[in-house]
Protein backbone atom coordinates (compact mmCIF):
# COMPACT_ATOMS: atom_id res chain seq x y z
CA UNK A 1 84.68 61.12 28.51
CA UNK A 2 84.59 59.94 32.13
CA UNK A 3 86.23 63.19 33.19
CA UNK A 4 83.22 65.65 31.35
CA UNK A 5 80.66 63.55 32.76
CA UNK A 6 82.17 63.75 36.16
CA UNK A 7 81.61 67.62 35.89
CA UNK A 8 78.20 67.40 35.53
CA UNK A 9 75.75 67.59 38.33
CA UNK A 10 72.74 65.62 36.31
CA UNK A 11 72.19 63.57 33.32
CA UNK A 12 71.54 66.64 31.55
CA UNK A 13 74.64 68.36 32.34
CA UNK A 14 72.63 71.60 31.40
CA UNK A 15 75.28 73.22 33.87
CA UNK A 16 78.74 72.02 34.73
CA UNK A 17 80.08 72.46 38.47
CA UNK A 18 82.66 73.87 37.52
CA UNK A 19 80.30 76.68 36.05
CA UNK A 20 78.17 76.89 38.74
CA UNK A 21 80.58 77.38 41.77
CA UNK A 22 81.89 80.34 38.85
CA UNK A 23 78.41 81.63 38.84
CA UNK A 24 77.16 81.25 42.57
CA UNK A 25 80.30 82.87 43.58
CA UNK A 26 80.03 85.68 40.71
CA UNK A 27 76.27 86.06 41.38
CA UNK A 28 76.78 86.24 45.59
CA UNK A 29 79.85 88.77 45.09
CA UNK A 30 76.81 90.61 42.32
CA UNK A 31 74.43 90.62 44.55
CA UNK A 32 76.33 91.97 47.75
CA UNK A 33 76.70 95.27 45.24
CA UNK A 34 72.75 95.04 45.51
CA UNK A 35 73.03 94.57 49.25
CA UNK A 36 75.08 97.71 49.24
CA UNK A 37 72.64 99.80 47.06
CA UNK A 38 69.98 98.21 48.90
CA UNK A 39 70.91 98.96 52.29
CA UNK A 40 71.40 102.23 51.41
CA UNK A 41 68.13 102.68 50.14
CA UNK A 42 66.51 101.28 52.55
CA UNK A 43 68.40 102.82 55.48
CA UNK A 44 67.50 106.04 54.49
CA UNK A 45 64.22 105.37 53.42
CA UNK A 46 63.50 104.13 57.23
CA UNK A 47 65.32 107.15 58.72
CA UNK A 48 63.17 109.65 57.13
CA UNK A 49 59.90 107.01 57.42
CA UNK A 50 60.21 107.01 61.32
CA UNK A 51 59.92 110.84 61.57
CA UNK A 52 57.48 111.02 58.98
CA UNK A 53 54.50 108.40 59.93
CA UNK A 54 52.99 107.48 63.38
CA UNK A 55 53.48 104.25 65.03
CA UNK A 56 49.58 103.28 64.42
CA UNK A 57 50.33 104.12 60.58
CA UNK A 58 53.13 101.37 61.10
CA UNK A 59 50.73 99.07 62.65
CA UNK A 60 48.10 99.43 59.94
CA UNK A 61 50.92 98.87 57.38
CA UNK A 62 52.11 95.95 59.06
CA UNK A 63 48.27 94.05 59.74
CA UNK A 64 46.81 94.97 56.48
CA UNK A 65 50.24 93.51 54.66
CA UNK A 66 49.48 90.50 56.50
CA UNK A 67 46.23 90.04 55.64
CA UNK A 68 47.44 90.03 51.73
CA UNK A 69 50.58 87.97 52.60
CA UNK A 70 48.30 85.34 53.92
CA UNK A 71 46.46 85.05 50.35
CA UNK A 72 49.83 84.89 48.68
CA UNK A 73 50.31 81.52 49.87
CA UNK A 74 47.93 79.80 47.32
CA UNK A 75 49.30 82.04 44.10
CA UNK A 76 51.80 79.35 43.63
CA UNK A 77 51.37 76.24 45.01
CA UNK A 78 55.39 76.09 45.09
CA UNK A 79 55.89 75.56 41.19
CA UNK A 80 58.55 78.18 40.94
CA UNK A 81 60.56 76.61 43.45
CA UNK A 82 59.86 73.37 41.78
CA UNK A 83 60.76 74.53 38.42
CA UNK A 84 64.38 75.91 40.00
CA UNK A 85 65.13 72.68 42.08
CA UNK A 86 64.54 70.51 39.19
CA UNK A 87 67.27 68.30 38.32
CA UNK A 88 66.25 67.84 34.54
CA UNK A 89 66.13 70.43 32.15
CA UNK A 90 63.17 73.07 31.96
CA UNK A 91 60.67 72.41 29.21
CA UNK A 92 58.72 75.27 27.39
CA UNK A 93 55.26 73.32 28.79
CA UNK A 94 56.79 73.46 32.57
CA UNK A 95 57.15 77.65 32.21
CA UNK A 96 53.61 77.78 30.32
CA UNK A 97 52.20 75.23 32.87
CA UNK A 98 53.20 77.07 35.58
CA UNK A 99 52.63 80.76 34.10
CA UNK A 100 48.71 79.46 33.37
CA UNK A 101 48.16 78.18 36.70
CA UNK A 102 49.30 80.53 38.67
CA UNK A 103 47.40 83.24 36.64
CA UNK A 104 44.28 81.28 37.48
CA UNK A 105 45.37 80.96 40.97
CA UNK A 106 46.20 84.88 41.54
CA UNK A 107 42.79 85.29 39.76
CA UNK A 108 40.62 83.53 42.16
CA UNK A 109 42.49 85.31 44.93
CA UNK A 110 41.99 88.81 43.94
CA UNK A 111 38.23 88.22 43.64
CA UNK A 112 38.63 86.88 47.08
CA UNK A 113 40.38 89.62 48.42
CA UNK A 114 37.75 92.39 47.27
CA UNK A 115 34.62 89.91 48.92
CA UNK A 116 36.45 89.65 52.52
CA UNK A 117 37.31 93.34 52.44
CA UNK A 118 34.71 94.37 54.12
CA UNK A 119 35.27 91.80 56.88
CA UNK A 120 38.82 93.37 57.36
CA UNK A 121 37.70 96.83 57.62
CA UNK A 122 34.97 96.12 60.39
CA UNK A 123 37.39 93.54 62.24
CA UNK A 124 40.65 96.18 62.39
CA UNK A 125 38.45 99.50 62.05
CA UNK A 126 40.34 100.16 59.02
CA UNK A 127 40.06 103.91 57.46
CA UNK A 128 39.33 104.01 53.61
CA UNK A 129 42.97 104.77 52.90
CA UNK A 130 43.43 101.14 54.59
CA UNK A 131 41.35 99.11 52.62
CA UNK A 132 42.66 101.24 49.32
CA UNK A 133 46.19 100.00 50.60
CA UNK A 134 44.53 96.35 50.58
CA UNK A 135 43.36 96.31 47.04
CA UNK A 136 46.95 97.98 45.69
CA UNK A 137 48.58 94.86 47.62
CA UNK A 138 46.64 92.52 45.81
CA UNK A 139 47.15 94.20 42.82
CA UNK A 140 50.67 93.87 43.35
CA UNK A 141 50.35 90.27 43.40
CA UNK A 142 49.01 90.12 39.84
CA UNK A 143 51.92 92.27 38.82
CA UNK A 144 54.40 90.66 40.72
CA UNK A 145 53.06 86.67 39.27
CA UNK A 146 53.39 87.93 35.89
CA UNK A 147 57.34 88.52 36.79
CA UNK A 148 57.85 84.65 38.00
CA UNK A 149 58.63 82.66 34.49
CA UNK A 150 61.07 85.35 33.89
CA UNK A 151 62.97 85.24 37.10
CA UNK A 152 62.94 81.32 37.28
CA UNK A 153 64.93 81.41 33.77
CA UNK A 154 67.41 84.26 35.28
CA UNK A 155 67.66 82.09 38.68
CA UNK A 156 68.26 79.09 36.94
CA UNK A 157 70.74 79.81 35.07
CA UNK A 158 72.40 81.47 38.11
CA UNK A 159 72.39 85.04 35.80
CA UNK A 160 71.97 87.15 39.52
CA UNK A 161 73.53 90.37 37.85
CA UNK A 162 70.22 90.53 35.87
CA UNK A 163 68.10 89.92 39.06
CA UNK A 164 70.12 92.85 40.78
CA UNK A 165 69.68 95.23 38.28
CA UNK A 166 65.48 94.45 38.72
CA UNK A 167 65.74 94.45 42.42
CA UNK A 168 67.65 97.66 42.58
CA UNK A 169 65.65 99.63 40.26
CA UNK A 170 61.96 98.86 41.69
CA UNK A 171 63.12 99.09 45.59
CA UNK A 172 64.56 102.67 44.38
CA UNK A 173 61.00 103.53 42.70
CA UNK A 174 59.33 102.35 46.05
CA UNK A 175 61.63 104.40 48.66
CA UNK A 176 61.13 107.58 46.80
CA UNK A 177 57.69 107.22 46.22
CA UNK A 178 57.17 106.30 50.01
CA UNK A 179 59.18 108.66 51.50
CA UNK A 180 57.84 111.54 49.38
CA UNK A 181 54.62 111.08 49.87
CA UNK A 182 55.19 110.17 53.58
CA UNK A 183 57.06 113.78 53.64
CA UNK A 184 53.66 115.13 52.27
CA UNK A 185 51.79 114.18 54.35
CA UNK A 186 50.14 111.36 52.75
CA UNK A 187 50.16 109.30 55.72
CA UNK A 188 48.74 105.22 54.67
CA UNK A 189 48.22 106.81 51.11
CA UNK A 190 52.44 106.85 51.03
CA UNK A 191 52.44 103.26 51.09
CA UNK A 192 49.74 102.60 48.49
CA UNK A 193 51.53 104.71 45.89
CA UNK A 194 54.59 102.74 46.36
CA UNK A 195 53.76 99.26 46.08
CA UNK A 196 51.73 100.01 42.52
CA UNK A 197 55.14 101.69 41.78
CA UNK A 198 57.42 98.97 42.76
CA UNK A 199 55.25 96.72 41.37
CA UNK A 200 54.55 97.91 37.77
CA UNK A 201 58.66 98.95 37.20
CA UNK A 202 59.93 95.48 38.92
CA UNK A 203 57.18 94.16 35.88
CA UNK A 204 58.79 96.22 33.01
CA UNK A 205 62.45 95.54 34.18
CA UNK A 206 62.28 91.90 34.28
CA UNK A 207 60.72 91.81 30.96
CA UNK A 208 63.28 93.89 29.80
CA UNK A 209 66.14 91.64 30.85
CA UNK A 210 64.87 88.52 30.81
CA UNK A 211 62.42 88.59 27.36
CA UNK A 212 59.66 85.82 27.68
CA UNK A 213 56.51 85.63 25.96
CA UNK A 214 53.47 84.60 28.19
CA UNK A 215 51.48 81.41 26.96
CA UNK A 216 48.58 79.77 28.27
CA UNK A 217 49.15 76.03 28.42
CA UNK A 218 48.74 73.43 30.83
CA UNK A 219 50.54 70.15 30.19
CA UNK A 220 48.71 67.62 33.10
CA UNK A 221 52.18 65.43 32.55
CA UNK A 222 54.50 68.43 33.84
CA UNK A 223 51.96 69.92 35.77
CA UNK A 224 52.06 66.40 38.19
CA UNK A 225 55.59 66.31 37.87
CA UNK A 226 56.05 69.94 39.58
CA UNK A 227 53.94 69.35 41.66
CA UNK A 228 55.94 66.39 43.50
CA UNK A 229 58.33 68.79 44.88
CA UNK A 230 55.50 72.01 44.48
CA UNK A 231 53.36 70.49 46.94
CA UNK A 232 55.39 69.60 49.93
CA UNK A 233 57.47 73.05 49.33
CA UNK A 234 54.44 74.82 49.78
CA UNK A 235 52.77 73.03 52.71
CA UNK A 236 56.30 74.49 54.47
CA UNK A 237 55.28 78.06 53.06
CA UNK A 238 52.20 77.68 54.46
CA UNK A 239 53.24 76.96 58.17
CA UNK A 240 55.58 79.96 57.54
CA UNK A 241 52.82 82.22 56.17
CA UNK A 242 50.61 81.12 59.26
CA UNK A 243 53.22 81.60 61.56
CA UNK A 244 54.06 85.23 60.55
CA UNK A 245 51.32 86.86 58.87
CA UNK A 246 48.62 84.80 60.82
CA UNK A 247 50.93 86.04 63.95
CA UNK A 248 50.40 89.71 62.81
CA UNK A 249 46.83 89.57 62.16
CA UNK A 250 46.25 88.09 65.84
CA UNK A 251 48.82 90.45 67.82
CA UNK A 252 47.11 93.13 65.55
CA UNK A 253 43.80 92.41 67.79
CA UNK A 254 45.53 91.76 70.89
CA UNK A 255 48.03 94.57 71.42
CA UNK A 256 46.82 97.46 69.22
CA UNK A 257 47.97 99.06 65.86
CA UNK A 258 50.07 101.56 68.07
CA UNK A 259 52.05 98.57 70.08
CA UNK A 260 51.89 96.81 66.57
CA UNK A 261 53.61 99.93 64.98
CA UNK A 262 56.33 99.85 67.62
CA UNK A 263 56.84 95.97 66.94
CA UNK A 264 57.26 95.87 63.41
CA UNK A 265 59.51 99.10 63.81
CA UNK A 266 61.98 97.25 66.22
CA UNK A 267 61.75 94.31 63.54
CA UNK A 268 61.79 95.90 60.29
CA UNK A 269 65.50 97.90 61.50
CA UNK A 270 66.51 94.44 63.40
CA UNK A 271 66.07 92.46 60.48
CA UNK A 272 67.14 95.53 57.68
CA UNK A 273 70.82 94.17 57.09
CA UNK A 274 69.43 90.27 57.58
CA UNK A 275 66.66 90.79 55.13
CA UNK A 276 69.16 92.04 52.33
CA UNK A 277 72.01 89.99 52.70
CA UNK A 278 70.38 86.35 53.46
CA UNK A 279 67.62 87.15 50.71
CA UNK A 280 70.77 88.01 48.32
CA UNK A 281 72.66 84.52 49.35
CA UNK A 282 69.67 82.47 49.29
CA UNK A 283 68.60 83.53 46.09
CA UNK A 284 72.10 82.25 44.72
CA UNK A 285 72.71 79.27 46.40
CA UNK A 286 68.75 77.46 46.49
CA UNK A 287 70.07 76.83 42.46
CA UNK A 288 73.67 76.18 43.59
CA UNK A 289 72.83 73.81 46.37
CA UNK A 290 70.09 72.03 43.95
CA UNK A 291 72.91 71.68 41.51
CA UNK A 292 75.40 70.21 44.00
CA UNK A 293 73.19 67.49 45.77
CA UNK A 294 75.61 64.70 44.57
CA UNK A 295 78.85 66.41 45.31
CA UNK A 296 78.62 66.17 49.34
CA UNK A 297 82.11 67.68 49.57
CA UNK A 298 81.85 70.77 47.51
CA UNK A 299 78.26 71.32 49.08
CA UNK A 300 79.74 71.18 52.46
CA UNK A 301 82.13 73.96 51.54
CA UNK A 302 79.70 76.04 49.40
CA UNK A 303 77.11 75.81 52.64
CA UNK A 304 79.86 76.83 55.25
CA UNK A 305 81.01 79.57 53.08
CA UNK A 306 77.29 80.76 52.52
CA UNK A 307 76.65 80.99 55.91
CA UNK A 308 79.72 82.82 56.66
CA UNK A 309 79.40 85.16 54.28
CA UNK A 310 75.25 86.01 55.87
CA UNK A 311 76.73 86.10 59.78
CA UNK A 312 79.96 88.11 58.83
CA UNK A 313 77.93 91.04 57.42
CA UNK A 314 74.96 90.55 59.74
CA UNK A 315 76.00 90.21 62.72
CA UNK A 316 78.37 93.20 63.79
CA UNK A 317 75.54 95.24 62.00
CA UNK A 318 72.58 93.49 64.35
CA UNK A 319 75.20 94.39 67.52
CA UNK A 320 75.63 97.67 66.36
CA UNK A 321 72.43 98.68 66.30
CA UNK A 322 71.15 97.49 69.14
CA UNK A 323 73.93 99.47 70.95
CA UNK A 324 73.31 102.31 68.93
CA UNK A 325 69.62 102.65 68.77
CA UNK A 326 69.30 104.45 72.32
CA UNK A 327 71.87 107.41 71.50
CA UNK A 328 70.28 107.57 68.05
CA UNK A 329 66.93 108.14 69.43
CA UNK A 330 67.88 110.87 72.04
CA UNK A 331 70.07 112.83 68.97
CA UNK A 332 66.91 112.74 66.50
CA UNK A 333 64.31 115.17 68.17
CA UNK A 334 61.55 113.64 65.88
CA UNK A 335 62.73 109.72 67.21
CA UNK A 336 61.38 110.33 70.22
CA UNK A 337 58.07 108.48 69.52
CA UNK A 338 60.32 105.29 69.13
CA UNK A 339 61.81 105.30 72.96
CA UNK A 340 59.27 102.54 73.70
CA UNK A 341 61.15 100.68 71.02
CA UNK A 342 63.73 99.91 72.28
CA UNK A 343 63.45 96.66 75.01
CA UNK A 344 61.88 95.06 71.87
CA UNK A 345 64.34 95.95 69.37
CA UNK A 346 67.01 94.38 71.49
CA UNK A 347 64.96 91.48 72.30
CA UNK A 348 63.85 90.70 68.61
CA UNK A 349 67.43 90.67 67.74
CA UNK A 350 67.90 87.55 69.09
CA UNK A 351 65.48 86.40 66.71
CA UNK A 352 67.43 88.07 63.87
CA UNK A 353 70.23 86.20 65.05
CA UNK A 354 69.20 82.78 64.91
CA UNK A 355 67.31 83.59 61.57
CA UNK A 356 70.69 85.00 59.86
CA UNK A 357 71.98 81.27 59.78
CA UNK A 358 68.99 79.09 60.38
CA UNK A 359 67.45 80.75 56.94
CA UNK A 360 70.50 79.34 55.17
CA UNK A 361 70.28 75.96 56.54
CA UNK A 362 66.65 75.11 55.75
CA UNK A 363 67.48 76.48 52.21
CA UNK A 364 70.24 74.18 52.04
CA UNK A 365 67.74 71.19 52.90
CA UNK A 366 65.03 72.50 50.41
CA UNK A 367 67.57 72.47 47.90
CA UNK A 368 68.96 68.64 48.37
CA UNK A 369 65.44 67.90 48.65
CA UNK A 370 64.69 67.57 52.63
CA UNK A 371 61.36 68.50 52.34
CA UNK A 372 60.33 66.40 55.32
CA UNK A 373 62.84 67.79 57.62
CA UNK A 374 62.10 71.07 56.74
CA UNK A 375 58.51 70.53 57.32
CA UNK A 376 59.04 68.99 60.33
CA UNK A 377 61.42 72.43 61.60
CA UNK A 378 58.48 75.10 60.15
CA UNK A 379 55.59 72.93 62.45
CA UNK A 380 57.80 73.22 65.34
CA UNK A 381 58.75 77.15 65.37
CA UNK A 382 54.89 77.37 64.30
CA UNK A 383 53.79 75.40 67.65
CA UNK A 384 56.29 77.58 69.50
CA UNK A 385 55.37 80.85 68.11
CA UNK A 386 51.87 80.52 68.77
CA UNK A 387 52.14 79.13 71.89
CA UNK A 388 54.38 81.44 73.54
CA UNK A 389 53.71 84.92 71.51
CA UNK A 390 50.78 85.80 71.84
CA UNK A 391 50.14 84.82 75.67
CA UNK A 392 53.23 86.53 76.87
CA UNK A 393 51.87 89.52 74.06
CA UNK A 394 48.77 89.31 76.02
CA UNK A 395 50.04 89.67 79.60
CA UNK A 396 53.30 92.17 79.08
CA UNK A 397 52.15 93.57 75.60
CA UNK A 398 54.81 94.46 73.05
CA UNK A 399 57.72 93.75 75.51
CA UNK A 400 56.40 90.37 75.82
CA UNK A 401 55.82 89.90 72.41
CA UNK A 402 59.48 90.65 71.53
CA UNK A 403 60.66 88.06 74.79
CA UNK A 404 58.61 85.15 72.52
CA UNK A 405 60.14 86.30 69.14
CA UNK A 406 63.25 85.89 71.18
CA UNK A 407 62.52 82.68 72.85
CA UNK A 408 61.16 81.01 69.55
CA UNK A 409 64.49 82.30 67.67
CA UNK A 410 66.67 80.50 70.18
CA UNK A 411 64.97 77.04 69.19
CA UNK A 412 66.90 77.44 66.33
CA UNK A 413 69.96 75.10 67.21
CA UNK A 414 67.80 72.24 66.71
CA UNK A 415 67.68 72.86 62.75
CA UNK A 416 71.93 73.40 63.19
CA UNK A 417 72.14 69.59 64.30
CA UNK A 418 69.87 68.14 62.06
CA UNK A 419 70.74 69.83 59.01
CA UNK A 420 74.55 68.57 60.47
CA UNK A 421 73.28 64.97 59.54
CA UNK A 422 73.00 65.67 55.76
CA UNK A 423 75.82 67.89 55.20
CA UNK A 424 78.68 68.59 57.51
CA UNK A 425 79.14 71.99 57.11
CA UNK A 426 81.95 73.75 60.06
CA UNK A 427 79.80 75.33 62.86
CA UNK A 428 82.81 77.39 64.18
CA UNK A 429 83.92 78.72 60.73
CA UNK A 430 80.36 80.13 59.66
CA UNK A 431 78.92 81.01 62.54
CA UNK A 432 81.00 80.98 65.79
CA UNK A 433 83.81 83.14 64.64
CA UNK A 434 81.72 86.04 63.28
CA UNK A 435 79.48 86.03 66.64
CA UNK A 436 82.47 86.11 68.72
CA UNK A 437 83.88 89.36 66.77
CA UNK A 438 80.56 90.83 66.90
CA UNK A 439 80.78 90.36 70.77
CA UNK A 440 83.83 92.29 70.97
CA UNK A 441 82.75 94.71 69.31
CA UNK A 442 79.74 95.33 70.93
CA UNK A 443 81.39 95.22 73.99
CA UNK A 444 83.64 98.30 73.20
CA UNK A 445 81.58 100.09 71.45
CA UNK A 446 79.36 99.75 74.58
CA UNK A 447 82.21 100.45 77.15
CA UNK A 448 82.72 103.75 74.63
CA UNK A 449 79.02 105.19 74.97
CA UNK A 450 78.63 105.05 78.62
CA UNK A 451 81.85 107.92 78.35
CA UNK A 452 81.00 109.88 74.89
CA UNK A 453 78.35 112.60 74.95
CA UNK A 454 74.99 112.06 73.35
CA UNK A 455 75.38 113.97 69.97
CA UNK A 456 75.96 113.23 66.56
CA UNK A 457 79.62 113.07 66.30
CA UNK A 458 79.70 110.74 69.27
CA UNK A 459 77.62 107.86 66.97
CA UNK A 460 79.90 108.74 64.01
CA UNK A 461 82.97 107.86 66.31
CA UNK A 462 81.34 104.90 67.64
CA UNK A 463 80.79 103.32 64.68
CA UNK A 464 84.16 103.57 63.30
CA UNK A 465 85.24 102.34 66.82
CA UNK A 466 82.91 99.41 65.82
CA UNK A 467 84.50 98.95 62.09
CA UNK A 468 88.04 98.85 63.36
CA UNK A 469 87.65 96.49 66.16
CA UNK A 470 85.11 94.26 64.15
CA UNK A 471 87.75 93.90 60.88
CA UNK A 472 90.44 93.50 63.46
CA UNK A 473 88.79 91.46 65.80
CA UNK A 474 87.45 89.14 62.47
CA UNK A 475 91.14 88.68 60.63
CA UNK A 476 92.44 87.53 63.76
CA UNK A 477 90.15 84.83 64.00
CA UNK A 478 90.10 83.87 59.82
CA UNK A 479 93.08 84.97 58.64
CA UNK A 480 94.35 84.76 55.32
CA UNK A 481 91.31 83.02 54.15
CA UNK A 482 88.92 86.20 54.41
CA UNK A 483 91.32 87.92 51.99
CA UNK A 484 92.26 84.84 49.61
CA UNK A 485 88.11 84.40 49.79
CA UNK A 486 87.87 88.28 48.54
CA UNK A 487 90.44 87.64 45.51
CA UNK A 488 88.04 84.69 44.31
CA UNK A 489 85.44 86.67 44.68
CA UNK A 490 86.59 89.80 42.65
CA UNK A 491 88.20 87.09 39.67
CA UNK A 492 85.23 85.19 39.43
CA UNK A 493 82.92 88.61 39.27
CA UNK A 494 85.29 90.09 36.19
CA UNK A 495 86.26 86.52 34.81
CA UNK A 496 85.21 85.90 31.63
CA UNK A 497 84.44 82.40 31.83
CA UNK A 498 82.98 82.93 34.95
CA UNK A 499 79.72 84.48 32.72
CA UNK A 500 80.12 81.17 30.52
């Protein structure tokens, strides 16, 4: 008896361990097909975006986004992270609790949204296709809170192969949309199109896979109880939400839509792989880690294998294209709008940098319930951000915008050491041995450009250059562990028990 007890995680035991390291590995090796498919998506999706739109119809994107972003913070008050990082088992009240209140909450904010309009379009000089891209945002926000009871269940129970499938089909509905219109024409229109798109099919998939039937209830008892860990969760969402979308909406004023467009350009291809990969990991392992809080040893493998598995992928592909970027420009006639882009593109990916591993590690202390410290790390790279970005944005515009993304990303090491205290994860295994690959091979794949041509055969050779040297470069300094790691991987994704 002492042995099945000693499986379990909680009283409950409404997951063994031994089930969910099965299922966090089966849902990260899941989800990195979604990366794939993703990345794919998205990659082209941006290729065909940059020739199509204007850097000010980037900039508009990017400010009125923002501006929505900003009102998504108080849709939640964090009771779908709550709900996931709850030890105990989840009670129908908790999902109707939370489903009710947040419908209220999204509501209010709607109503909200249409009354400051107004406001927004005389303080940005926003067109009419703006402020109809405002209202489909909010919209989306309705659509996408109605998807939140049935994505806790799938996330709790660590079923990621459902969440894939969801992810995969409404990003696919919101490329094509987006880039067809953009090809048309369509200009801010392109973007309003897709997010009612994404929105409504991300709705109808979830409920698909996930069946739930929406109640209105609110049980005061599990309402308070969420709340405990709701609260605090979302006070650090809120610093985040101020110090990125309140960012944009300032630099928006200071620098200009155009310099804004080039900006979010350099971040949205510095931050393409990041986005995909971390979002996939973190997704899996907020549950995992939750789950794991009392076995210190298996959390301190599952965290240095997390963040391995983010900086292996990430960072070669960060390197790359910073390397790349310049001969990619001057080969794509229609790129040439983006030369201006690219100081802050390589100074930005710093910032992705630091964010590929420091994501991970503030996830890790959400999950074991480090609220404080987190709290503590989101006020400081909020005091930094808007301290040194917009000043330096100010007096060197975008270039010194992209020099304080940089700066603020490097502050970083201070969440490595006291994240260190709690669970001691290996520094050199997750993150040092991937960077040091990814330095040599950016290093000769940028000893190769200075002697290829500038043409399109030149980048294909270059990047295989960069493939070979990175996988070679990477086994050397892992070894048999990066393979032995991929057999797990593959068993636990066709194991049978490992969908038990």
């Amino acid at each position: 008896m002492a042995e099945v007890e000693s499986e379990h995680l909680d009283p409950t035991g409404e997951i063994s361990l031994e089930t969910v390291k099965k299922r966090s590995v089966r849902g990260v090796v899941t989800l990195t097909g979604r990366y794939f498919v993703l990345y794919a998506m998205t990659l082209v999706a941006q290729i065909f975006l940059g020739a199509f739109l204007t850097r000010e119809q980037f900039g508009v994107y990017g400010v009125v986004s923002a501006a929505v972003n900003f009102l998504v913070y108080f849709s939640d008050v964090g009771l779908a992270a709550s709900l996931i990082q709850k030890k105990e088992a989840v009670s129908e009240e908790d999902l109707k609790t939370t489903f009710t209140v947040q419908q209220i909450l999204v509501f209010v904010l709607f109503l909200v949204l249409v009354l400051v309009s107004g406001s927004i379009r005389e303080t940005y000089h926003l067109s009419q296709s703006g402020i109809y891209l405002l209202y489909a945002l909010g919209l989306s926000l309705f659509l996408s809170s109605l998807k939140t009871i049935p994505s806790v269940i799938l996330e709790r129970s660590l079923r990621f192969e459902k969440v894939a499938i969801a992810n995969i089909l409404e990003n696919l509905v919101y490329n094509v949309i987006l880039v067809f219109l953009a090809w048309k024409g369509a200009g801010i229109t392109s973007f309003t199109f897709a997010v009612l798109g994404r929105g409504v099919i991300g709705l109808l998939t979830i409920y698909i896979l996930q069946p739930w039937k929406p109640a209105l209830l609110v049980s005061r008892n599990s309402l308070s109880k969420l709340l405990r860990f709701g609260i605090p969760y979302q006070l650090n969402t809120f610093i985040a939400v101020v110090k990125d979308d309140g960012l944009t909406l300032l630099l928006g004023r200071i620098i200009g839509f155009d310099a804004m467009g080039i900006l979010i350009w350099a971040q949205k291809w510095s931050q393409m792989s990041l986005r995909i990969v971390m979002d996939t990991v973190t997704k899996v392992t907020f549950p995992a880690f939750a789950r794991m809080q009392t076995a210190r040893d298996h959390l301190a493998r599952s965290t240095t294998r997390s963040i391995f598995f983010i900086t292996f992928l990430t960072f070669p592909a960060i390197f790359g294209l910073v390397i790349l970027a310049p001969v990619i420009i001057k080969v794509v006639p229609r790129y040439e709008q983006w030369t201006p882009a690219m100081v802050p593109l390589a100074l930005v990916s710093i910032n992705a940098l630091f964010a590929s591993f420091t994501t991970q590690i503030t996830n890790l202390l959400n999950a074991i319930g480090r609220i404080k410290t987190t709290f503590f790390l989101m006020l400081m790279w909020a005091l930094l951000t808007w301290l040194l970005i917009p000043p330096l944005g100010s007096l060197y515009g975008v270039n010194g915008a992209a020099l304080g993304f940089a700066l603020v990303g490097s502050s970083s090491i201070v969440a490595v050491c006291l994240a260190k205290r709690y669970v001691d994860f290996s520094i050199r295994d997750s993150i040092l041995k991937p960077l040091c690959a990814a330095f040599v091979m950016g290093a000769a794949i940028f000893i190769l450009r200075r002697v290829l041509p500038v043409n399109v055969y030149s980048v294909s050779i270059l990047i295989i250059v960069g493939i070979v040297v990175y996988s070679v470069v990477i086994v050397a300094f892992v070894g048999a562990s990066l393979i032995e790691d991929a057999r797990r991987s593959f068993r636990a994704l066709f194991s049978r028990n490992a969908s038990g």
